[in-house]
Structure formats: structure tokens, C-alpha cells
Protein backbone atom coordinates (compact mmCIF):
# COMPACT_ATOMS: atom_id res chain seq x y z
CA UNK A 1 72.42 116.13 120.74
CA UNK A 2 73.39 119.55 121.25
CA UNK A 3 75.98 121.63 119.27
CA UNK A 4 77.73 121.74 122.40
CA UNK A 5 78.83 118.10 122.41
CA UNK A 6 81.67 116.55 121.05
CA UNK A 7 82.18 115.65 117.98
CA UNK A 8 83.67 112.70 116.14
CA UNK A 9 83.21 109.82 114.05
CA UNK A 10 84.49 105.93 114.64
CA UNK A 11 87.72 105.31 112.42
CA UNK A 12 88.62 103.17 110.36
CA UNK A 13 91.26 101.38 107.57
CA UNK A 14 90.14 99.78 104.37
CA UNK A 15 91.77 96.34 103.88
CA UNK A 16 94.81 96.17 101.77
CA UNK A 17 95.05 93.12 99.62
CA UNK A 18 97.95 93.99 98.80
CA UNK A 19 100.16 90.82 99.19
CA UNK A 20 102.55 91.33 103.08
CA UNK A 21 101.08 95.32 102.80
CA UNK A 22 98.56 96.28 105.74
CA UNK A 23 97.25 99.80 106.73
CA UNK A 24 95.81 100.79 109.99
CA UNK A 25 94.40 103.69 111.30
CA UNK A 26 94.05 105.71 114.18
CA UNK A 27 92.55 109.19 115.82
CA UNK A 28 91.19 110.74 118.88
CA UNK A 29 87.82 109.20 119.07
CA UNK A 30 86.45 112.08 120.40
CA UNK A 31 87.12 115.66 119.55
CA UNK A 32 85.37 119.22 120.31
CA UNK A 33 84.32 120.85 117.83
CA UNK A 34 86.78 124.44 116.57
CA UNK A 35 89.20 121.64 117.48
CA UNK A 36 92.02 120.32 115.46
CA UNK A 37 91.99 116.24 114.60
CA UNK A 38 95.01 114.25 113.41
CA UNK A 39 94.66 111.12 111.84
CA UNK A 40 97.11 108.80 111.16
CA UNK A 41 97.81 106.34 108.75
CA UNK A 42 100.06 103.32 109.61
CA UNK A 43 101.43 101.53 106.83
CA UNK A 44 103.56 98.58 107.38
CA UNK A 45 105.00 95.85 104.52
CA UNK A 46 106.41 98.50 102.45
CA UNK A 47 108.03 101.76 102.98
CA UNK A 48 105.35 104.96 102.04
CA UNK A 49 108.63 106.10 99.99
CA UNK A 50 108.13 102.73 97.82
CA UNK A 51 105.90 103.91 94.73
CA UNK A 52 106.86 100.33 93.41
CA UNK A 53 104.66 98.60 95.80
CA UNK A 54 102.34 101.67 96.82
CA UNK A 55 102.06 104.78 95.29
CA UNK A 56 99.95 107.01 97.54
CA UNK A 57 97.72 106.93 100.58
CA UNK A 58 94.45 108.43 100.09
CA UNK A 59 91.77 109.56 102.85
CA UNK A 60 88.04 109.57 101.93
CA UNK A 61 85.23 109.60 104.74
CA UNK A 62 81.68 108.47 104.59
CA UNK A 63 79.15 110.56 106.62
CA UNK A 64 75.75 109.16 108.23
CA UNK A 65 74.16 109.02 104.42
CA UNK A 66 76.93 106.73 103.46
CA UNK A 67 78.19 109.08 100.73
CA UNK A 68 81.83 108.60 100.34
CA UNK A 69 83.83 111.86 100.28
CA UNK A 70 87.11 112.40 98.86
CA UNK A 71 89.74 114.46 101.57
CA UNK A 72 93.27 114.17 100.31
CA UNK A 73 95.82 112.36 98.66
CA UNK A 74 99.35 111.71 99.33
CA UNK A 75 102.05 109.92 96.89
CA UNK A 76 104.99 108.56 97.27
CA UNK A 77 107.34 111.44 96.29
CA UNK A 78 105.27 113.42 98.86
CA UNK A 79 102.60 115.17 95.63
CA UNK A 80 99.54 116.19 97.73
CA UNK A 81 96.30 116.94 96.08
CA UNK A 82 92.90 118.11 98.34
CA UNK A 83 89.25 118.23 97.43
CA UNK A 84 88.88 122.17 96.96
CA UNK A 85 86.43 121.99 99.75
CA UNK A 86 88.39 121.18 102.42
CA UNK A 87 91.57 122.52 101.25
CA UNK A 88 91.73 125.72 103.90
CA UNK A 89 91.20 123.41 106.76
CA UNK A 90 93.42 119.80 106.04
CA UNK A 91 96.79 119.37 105.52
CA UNK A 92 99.30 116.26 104.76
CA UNK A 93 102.49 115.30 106.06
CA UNK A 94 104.24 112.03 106.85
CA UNK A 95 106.81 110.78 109.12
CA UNK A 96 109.14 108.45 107.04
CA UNK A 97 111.06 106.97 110.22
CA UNK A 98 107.63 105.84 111.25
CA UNK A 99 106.33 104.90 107.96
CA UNK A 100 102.94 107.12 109.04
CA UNK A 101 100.72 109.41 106.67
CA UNK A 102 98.71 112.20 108.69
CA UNK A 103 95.83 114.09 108.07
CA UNK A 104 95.49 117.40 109.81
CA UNK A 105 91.44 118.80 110.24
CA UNK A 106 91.45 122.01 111.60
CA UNK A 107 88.13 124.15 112.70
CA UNK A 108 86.47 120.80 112.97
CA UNK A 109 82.64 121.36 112.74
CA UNK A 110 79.46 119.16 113.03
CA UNK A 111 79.72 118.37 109.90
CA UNK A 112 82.64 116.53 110.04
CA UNK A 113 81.27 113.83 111.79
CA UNK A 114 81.97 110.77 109.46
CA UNK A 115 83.90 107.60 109.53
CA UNK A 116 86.95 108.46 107.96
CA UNK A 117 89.13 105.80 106.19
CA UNK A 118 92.79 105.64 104.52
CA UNK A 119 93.71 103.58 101.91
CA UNK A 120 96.60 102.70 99.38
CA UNK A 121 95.97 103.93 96.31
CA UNK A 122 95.89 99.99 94.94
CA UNK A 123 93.50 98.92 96.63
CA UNK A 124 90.96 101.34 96.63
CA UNK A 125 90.63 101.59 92.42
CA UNK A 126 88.19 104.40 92.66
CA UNK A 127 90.50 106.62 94.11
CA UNK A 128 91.84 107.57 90.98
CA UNK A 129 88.42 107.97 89.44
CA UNK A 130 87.65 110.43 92.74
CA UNK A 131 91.01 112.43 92.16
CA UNK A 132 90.12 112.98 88.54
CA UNK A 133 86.78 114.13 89.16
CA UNK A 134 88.15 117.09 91.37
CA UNK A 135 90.11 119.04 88.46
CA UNK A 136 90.85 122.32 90.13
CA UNK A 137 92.78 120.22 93.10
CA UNK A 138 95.72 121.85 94.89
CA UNK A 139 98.76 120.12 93.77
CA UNK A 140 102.31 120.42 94.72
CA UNK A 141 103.88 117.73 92.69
């Protein structure tokens, strides 16, 4: 494969067992790379504003040697942390009226070719353990 070729990844949602909560997920399945990608992050059940039921969405991706690779984070009150190394080139937002998280990646490179996954902070329980480990995240709690 040359450089020249696109680049992306297959997508995907982990499964919520969160009782009447369900995520699903969705991108371009292909995208150049120096392009921009937006995932998003359906979340129906439970509004993304309900940190009762679900306190934050969370993106991670896995690349082709299956390590798993924190991205961002997203909580209910709209707090957004990043991993430090992608921080210059994600962002977060959300669209409450559509009860959708998004994740921006801009500059996208070969590198980025991964499966990339959301998930509610409950049912992934290492999530927390993953935000922890990155102590110098951006925050803007």
C-alpha cells in the first residue's frame, strides 16, 4: 500500500450493558490522509446530559497490534480531557438535540489507521484506570 492511499480504519461501538442504554457509532469509512475525520457517537436510552445514568463518553482506538489507545473523554457537564498526544489534532463537542458525542481528527496520518470505538464511561471500567494514567491531560472542567 502506498502512502498515497486512503486511509481509515473499520468503526466500531462497544456494547453497553447498561440496562435500555445503547451506543452506536459512525464515520467516513474512508478518509485521505491531511484530512479531517469526524466520528460520532450516538447514544440513545438516556440523555448525554444525564450523569445519573451515564457520566461520560469516552473514545479509545486499537491499532493493527491490538494495543488499545486512549483519545478523549467527554462528561456529562461537557469536562473534556485528551491524551497529551493527540491533543493538537482532536477535539470534542456534542449536539444535545441529537443526543451525539463527536470526535474531531484533524491532519489525519497513516498512523491513525485503527478501529476506533466509543463507550460510556460504565461500561468500559478501564476507562477510568486509562484517564488516570494520563496525569498531565487537558482539562476544562
Amino acid at each position: 500500500m502506498s502512502s498515497a492511499l486512503l486511509v481509515l480504519c473499520m468503526i466500531s461501538a462497544l456494547p453497553c450493558v447498561l440496562s435500555q442504554i445503547s451506543l452506536s457509532f459512525s464515520a467516513p469509512s474512508i478518509v485521505k490522509p491531511s484530512q479531517t475525520m469526524k466520528l460520532t457517537c450516538k447514544v440513545t436510552g438516556v440523555p448525554i446530559t444525564d450523569g445519573s445514568k451515564l457520566h461520560a463518553i469516552d473514545f479509545i482506538r486499537q491499532n493493527a497490534e491490538q494495543k488499545l489507545v486512549f483519545l478523549a473523554h467527554l462528561n456529562y457537564a461537557q469536562g473534556s480531557a485528551y491524551n497529551p498526544s493527540f491533543s493538537s489534532r482532536i477535539s470534542l463537542s456534542r449536539d444535545i438535540s441529537k443526543n451525539e458525542v463527536y470526535l474531531e481528527v484533524r491532519s489525519l496520518e497513516r498512523e491513525d489507521t485503527a478501529t476506533y470505538f466509543c463507550a460510556g464511561e460504565r461500561t468500559a471500567c478501564k476507562m477510568q484506570e486509562m484517564l488516570n494514567r494520563f496525569s498531565s491531560v487537558k482539562n476544562s472542567y
